[in-house]
PDB file of N, CA and C in Angstrom:
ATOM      1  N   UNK A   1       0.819  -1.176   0.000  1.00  0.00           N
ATOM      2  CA  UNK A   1       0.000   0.000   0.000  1.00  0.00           C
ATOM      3  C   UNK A   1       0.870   1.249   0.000  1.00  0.00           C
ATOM      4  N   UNK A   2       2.205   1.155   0.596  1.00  0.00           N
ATOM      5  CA  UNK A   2       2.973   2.095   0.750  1.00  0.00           C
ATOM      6  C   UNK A   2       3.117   2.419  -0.846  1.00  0.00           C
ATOM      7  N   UNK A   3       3.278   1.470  -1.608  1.00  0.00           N
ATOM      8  CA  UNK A   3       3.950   2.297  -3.117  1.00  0.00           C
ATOM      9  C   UNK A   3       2.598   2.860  -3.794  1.00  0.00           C
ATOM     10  N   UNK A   4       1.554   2.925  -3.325  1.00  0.00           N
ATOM     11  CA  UNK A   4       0.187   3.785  -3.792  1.00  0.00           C
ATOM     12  C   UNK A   4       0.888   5.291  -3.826  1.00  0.00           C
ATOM     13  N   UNK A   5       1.083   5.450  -2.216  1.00  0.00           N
ATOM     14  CA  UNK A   5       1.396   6.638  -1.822  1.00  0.00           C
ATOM     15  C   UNK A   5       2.535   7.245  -2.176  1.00  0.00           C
ATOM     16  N   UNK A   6       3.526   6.858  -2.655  1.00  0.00           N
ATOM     17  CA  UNK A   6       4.938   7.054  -2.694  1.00  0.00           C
ATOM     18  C   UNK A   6       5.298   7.338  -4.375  1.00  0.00           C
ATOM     19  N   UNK A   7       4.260   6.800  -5.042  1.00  0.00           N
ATOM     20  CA  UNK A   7       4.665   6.705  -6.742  1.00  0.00           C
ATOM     21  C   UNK A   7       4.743   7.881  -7.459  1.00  0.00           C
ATOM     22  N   UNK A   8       5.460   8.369  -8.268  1.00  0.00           N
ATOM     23  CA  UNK A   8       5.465   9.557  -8.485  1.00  0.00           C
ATOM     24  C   UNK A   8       5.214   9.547 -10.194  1.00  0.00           C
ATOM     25  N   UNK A   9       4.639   8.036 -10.805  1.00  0.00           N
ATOM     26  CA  UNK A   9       4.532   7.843 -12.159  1.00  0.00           C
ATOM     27  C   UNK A   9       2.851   7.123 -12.018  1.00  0.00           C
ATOM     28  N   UNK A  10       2.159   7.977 -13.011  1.00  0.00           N
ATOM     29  CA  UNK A  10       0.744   6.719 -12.834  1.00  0.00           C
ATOM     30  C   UNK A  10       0.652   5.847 -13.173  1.00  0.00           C
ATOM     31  N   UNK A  11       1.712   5.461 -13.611  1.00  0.00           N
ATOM     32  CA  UNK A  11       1.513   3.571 -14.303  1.00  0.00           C
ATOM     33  C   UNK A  11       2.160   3.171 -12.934  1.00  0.00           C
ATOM     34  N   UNK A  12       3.011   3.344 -12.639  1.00  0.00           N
ATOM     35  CA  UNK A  12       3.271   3.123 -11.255  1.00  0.00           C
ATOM     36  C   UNK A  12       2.363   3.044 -10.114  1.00  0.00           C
ATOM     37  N   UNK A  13       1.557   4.333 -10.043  1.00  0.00           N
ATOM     38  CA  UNK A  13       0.355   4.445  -9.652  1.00  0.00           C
ATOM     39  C   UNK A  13      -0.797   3.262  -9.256  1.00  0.00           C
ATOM     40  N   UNK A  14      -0.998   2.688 -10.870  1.00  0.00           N
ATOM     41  CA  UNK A  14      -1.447   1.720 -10.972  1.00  0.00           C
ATOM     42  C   UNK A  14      -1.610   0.605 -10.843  1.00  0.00           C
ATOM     43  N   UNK A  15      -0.155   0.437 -10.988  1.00  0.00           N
ATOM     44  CA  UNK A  15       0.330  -1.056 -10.674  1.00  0.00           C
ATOM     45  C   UNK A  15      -0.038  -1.412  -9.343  1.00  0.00           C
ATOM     46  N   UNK A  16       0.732  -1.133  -8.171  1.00  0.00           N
ATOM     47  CA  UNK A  16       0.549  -0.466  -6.632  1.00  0.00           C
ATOM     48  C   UNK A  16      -0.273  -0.366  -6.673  1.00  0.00           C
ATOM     49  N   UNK A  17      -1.804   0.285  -6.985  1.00  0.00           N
ATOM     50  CA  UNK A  17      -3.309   0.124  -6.791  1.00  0.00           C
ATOM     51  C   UNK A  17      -3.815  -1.011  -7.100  1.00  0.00           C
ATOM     52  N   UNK A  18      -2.950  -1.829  -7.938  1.00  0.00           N
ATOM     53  CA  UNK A  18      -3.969  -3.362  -8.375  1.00  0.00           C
ATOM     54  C   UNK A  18      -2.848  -4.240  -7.596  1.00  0.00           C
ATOM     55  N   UNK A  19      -2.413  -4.288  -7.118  1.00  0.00           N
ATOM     56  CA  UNK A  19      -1.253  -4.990  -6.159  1.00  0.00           C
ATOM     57  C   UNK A  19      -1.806  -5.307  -4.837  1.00  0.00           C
ATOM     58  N   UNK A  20      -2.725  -4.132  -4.443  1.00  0.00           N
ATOM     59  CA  UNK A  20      -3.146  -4.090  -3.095  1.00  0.00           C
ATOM     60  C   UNK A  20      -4.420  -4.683  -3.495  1.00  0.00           C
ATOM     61  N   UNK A  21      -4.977  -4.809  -4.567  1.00  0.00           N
ATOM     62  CA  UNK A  21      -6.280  -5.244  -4.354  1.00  0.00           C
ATOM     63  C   UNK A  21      -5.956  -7.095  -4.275  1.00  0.00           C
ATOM     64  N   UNK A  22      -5.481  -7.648  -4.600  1.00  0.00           N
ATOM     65  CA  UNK A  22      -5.132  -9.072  -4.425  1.00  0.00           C
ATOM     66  C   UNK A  22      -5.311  -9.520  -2.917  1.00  0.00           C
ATOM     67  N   UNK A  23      -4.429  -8.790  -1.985  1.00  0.00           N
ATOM     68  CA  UNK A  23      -5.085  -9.386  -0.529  1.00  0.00           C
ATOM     69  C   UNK A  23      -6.328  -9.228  -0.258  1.00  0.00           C
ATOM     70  N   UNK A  24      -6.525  -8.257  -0.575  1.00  0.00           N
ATOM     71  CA  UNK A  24      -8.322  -7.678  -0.381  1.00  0.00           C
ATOM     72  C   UNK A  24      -8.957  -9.185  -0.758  1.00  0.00           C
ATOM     73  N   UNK A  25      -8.934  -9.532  -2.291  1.00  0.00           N
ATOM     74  CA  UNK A  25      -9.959 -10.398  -2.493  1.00  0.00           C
ATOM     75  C   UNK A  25      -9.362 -11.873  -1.530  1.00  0.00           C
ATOM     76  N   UNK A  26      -8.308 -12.142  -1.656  1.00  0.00           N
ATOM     77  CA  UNK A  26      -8.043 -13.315  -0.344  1.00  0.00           C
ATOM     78  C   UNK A  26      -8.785 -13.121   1.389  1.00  0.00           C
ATOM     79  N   UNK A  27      -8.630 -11.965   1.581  1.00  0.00           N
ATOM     80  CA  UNK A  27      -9.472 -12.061   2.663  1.00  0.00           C
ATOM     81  C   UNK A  27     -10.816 -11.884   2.762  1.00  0.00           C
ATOM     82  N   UNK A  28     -11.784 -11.401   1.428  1.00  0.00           N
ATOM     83  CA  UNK A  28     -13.032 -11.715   1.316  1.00  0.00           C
ATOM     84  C   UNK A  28     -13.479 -13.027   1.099  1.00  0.00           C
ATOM     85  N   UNK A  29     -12.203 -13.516  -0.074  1.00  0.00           N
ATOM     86  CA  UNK A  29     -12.553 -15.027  -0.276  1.00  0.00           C
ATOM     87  C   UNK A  29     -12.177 -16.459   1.491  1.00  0.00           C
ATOM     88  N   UNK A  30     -11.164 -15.773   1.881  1.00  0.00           N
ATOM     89  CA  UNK A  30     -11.185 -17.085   2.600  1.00  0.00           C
ATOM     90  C   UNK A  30     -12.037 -16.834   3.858  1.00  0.00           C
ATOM     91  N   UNK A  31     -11.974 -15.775   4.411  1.00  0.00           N
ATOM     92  CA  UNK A  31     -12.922 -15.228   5.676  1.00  0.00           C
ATOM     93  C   UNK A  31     -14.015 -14.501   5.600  1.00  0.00           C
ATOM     94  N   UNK A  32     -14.866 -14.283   4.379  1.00  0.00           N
ATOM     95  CA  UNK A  32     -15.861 -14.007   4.077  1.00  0.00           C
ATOM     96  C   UNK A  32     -16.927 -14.232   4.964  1.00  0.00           C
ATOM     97  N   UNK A  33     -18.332 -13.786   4.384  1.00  0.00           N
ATOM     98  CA  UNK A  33     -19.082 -14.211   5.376  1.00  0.00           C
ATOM     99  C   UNK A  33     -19.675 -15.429   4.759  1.00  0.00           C
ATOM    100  N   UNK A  34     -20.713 -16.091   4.595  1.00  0.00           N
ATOM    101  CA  UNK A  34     -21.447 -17.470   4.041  1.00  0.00           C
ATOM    102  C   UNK A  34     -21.763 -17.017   2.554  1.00  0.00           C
ATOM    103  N   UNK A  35     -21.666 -15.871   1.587  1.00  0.00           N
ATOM    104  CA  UNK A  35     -21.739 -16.081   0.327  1.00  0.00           C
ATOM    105  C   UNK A  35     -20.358 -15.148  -0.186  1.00  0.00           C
ATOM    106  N   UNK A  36     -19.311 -15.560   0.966  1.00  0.00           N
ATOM    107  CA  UNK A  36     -17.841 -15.216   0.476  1.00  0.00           C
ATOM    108  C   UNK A  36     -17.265 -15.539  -1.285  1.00  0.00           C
ATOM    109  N   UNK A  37     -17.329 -16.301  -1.194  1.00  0.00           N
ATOM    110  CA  UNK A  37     -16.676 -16.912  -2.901  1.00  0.00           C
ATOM    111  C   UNK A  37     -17.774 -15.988  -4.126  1.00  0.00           C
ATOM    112  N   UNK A  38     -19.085 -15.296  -3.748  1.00  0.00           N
ATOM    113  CA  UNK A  38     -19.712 -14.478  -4.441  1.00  0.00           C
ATOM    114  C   UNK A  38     -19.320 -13.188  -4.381  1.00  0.00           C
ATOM    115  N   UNK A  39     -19.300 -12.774  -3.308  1.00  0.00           N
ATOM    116  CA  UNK A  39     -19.315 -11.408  -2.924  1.00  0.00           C
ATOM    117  C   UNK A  39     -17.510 -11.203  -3.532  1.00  0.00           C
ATOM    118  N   UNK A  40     -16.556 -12.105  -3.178  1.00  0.00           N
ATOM    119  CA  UNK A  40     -15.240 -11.957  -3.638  1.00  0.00           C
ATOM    120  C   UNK A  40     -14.951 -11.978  -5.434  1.00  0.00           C
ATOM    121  N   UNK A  41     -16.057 -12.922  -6.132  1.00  0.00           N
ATOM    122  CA  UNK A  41     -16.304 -12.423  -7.541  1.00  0.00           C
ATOM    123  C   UNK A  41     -16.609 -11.196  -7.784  1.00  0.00           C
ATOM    124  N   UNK A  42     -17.606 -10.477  -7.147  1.00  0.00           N
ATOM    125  CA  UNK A  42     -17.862  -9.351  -7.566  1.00  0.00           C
ATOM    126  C   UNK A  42     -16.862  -8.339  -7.135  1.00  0.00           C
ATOM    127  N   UNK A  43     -16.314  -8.315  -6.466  1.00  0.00           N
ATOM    128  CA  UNK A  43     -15.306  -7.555  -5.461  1.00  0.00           C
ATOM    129  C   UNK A  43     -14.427  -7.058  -7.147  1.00  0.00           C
ATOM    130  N   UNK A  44     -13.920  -8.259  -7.358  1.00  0.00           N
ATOM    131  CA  UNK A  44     -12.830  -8.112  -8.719  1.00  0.00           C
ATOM    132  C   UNK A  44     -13.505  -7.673  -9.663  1.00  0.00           C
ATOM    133  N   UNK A  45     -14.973  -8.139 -10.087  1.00  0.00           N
ATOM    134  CA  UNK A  45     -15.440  -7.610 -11.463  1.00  0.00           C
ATOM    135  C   UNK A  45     -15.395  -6.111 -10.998  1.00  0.00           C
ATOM    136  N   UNK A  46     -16.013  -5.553 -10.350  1.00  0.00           N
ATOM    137  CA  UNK A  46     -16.047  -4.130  -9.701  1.00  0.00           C
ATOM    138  C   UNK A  46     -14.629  -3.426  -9.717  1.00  0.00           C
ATOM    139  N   UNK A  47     -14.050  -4.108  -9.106  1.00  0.00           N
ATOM    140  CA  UNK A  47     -12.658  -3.343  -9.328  1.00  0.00           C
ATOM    141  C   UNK A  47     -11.813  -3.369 -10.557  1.00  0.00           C
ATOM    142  N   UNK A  48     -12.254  -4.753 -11.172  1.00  0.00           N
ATOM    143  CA  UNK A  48     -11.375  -4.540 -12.741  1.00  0.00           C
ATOM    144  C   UNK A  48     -12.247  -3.564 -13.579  1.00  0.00           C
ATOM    145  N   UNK A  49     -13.278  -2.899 -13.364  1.00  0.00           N
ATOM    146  CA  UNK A  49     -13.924  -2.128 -14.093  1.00  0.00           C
ATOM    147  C   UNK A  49     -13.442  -0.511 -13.834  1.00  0.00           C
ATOM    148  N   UNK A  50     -13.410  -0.346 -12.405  1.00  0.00           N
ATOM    149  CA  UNK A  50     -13.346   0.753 -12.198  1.00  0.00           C
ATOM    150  C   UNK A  50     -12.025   1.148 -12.757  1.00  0.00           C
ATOM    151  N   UNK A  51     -10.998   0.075 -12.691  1.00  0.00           N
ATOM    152  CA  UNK A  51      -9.953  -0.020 -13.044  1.00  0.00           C
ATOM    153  C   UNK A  51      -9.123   0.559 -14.312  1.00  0.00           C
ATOM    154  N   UNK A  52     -10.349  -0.470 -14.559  1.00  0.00           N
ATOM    155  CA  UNK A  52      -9.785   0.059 -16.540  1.00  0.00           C
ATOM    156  C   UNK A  52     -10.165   1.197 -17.085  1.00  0.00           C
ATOM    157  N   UNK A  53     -11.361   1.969 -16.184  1.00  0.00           N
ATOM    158  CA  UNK A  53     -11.831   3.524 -16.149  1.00  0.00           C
ATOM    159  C   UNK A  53     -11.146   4.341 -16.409  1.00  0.00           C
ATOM    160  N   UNK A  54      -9.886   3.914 -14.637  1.00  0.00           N
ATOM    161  CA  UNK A  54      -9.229   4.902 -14.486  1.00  0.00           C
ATOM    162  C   UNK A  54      -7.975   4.954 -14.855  1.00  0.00           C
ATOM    163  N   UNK A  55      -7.473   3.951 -15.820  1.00  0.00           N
ATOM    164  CA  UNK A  55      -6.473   3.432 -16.808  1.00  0.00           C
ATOM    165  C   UNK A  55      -6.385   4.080 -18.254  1.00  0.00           C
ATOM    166  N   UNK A  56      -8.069   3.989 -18.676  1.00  0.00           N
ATOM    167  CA  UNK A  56      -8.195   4.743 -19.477  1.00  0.00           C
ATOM    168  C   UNK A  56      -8.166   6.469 -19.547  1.00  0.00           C
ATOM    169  N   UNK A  57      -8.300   7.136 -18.076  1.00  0.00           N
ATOM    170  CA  UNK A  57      -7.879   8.152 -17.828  1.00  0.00           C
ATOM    171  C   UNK A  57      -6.530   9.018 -18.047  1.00  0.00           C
ATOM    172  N   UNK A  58      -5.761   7.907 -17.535  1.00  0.00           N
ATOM    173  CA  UNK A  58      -4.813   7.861 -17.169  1.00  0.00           C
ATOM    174  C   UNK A  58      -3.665   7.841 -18.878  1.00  0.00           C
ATOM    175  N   UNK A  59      -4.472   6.995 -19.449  1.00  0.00           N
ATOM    176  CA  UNK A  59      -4.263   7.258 -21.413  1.00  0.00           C
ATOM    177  C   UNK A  59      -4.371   8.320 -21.531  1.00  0.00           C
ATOM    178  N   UNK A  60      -5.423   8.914 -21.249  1.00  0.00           N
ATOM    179  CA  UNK A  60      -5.755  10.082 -21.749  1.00  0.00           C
ATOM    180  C   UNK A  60      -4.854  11.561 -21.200  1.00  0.00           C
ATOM    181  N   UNK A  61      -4.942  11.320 -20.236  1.00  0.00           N
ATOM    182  CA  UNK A  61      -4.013  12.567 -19.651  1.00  0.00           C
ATOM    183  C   UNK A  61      -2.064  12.327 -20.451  1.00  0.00           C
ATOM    184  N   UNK A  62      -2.405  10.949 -20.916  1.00  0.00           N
ATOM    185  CA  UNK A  62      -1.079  10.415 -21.441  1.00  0.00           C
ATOM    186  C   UNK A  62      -0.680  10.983 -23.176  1.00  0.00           C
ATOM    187  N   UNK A  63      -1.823  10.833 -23.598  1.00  0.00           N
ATOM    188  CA  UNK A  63      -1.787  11.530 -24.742  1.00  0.00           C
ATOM    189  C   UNK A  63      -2.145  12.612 -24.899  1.00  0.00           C
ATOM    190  N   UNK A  64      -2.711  13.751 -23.998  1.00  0.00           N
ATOM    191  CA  UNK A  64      -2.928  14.716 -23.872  1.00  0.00           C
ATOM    192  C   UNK A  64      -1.076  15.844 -23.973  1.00  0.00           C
ATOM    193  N   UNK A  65      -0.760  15.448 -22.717  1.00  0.00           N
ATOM    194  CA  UNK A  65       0.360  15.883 -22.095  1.00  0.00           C
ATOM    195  C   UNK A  65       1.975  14.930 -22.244  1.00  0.00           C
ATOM    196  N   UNK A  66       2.096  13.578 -23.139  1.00  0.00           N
ATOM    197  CA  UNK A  66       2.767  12.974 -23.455  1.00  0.00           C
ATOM    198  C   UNK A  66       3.690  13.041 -22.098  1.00  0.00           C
ATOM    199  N   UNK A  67       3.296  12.719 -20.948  1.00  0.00           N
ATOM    200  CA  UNK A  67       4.077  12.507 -19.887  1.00  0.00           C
ATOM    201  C   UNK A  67       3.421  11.476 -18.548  1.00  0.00           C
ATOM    202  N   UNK A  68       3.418  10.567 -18.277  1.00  0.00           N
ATOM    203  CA  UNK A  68       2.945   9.659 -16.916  1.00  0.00           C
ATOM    204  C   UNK A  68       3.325   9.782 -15.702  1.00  0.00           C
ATOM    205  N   UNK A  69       4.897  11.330 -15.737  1.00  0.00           N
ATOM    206  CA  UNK A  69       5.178  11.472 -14.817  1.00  0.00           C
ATOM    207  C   UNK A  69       4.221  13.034 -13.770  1.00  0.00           C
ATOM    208  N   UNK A  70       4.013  11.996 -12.873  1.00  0.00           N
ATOM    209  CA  UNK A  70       2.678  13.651 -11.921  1.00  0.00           C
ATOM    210  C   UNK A  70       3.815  14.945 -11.492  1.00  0.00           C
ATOM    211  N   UNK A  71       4.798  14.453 -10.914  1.00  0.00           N
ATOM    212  CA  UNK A  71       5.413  15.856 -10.943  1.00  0.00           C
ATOM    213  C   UNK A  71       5.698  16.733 -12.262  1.00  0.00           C
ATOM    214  N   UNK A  72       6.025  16.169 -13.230  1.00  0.00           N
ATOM    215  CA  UNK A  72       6.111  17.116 -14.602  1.00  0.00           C
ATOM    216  C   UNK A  72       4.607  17.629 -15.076  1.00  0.00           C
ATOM    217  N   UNK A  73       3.722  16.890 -14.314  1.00  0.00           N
ATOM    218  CA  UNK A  73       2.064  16.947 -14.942  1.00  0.00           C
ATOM    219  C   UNK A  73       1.797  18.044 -13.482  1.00  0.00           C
ATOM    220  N   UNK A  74       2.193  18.332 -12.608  1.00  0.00           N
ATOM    221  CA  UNK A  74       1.922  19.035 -11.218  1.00  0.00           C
ATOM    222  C   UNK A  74       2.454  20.863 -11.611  1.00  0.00           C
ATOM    223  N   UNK A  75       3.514  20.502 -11.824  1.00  0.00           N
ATOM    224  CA  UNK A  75       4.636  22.092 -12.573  1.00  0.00           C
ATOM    225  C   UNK A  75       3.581  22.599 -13.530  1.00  0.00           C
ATOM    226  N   UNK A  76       3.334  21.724 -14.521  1.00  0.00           N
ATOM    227  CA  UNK A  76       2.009  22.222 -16.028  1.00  0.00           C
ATOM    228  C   UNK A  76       1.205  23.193 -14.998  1.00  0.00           C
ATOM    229  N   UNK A  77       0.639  22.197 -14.163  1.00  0.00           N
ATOM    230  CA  UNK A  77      -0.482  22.836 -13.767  1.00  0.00           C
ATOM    231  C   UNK A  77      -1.678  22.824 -14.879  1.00  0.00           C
ATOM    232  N   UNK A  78      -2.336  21.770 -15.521  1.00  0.00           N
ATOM    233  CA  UNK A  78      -2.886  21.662 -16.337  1.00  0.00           C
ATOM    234  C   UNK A  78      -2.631  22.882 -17.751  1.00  0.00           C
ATOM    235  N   UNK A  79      -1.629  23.022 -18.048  1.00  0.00           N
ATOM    236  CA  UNK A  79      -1.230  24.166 -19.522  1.00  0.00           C
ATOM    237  C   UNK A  79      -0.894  22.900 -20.290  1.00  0.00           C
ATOM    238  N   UNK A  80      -1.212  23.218 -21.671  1.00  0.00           N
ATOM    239  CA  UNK A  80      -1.087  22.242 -22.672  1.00  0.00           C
ATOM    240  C   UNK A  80      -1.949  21.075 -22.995  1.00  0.00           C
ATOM    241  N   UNK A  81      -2.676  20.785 -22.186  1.00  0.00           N
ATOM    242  CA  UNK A  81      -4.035  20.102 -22.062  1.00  0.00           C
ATOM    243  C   UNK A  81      -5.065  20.678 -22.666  1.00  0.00           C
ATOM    244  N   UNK A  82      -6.178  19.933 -23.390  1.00  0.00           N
ATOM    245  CA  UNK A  82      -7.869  20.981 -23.522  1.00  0.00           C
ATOM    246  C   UNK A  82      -7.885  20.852 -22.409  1.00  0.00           C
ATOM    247  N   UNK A  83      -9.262  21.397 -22.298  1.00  0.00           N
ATOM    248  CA  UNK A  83     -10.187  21.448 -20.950  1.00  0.00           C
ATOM    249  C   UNK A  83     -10.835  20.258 -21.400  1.00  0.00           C
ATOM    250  N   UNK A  84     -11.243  19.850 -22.662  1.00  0.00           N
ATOM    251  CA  UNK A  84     -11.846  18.638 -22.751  1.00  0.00           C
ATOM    252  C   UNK A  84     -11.462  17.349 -22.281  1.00  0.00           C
ATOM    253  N   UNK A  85      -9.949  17.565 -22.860  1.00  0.00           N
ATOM    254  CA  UNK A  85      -9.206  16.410 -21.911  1.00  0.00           C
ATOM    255  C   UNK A  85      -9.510  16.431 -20.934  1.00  0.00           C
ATOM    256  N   UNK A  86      -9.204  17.393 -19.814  1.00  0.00           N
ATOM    257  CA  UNK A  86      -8.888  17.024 -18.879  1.00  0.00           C
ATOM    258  C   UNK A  86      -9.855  16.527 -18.134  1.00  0.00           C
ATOM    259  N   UNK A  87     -11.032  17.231 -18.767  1.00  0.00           N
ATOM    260  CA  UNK A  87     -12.373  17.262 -18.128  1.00  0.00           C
ATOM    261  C   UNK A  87     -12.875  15.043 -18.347  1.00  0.00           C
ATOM    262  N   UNK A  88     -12.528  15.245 -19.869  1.00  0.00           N
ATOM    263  CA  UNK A  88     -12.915  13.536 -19.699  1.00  0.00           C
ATOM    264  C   UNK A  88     -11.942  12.983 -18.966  1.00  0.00           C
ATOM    265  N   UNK A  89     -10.425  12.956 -18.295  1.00  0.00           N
ATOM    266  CA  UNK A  89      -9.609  12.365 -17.879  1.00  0.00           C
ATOM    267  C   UNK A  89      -9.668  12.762 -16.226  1.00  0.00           C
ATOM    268  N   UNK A  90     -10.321  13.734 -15.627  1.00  0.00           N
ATOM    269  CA  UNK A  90     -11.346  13.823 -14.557  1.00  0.00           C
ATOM    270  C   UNK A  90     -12.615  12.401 -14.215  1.00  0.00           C
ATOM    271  N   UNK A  91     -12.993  12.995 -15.099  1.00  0.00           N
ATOM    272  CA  UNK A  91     -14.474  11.842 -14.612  1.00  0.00           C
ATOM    273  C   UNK A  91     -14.076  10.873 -15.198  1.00  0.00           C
ATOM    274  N   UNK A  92     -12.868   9.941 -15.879  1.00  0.00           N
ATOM    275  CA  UNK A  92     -12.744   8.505 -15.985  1.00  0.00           C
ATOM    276  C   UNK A  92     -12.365   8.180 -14.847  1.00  0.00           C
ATOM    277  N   UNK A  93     -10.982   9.501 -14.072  1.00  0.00           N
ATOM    278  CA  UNK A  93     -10.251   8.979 -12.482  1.00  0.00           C
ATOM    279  C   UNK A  93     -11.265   8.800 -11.527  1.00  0.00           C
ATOM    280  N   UNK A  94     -12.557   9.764 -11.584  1.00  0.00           N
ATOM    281  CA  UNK A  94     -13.524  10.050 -10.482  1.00  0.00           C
ATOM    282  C   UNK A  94     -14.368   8.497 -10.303  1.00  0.00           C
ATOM    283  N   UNK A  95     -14.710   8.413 -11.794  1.00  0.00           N
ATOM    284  CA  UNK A  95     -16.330   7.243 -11.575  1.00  0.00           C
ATOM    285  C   UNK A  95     -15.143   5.707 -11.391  1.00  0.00           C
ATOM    286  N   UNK A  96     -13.649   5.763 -11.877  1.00  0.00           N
ATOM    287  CA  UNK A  96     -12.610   4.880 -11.826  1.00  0.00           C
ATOM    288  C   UNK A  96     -12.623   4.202 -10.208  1.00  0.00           C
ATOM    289  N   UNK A  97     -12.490   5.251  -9.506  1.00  0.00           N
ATOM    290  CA  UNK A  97     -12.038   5.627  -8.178  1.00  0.00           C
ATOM    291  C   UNK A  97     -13.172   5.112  -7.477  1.00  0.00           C
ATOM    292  N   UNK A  98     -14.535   5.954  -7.739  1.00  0.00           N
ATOM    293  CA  UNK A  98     -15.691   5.310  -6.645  1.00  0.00           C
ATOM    294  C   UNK A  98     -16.098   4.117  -7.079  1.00  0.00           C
TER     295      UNK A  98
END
């Protein structure tokens, strides 16, 4: 969980966000409650969705700004971006995320 926080590249980002979800589903699946092995399917479909949301965001801000690194994307301060971009590469991270 530490390299969530620590990454300073969003593919990095990413990786480290789907890294941590693996224990998650082991401890829904083995200590679940009585429809554990269900609720731990959905756990992953849910998260590989939101996933690929915010992956696809994450494209986008990529081809927008041809950089994955957030500190060179932090300095911009969104310059060189549309607003369209950013605006769709917003709500892929947002609906990604919840």
């Amino acid at each position: 969980m530490l390299g969530t926080f620590v990454a300073l590249d969003l593919v990095l980002f990413f990786v480290f966000f789907e890294v941590v979800l693996i224990p998650m589903y082991f401890l829904i699946a083995v200590w679940g409650g009585p429809e554990r092995s269900r609720a731990a399917t959905k756990f992953i479909l849910f998260t590989l969705l939101g996933s690929g949301l915010m992956f696809v965001g994450f494209l986008v801000v990529y081809a927008s700004a041809g950089t994955f690194d957030m500190t060179a994307l932090a300095r911009r301060h969104g310059s060189g971006i549309a607003y369209g971009s950013q605006l769709l590469a917003f709500v892929l991270m947002l609906v990604g995320s919840a």
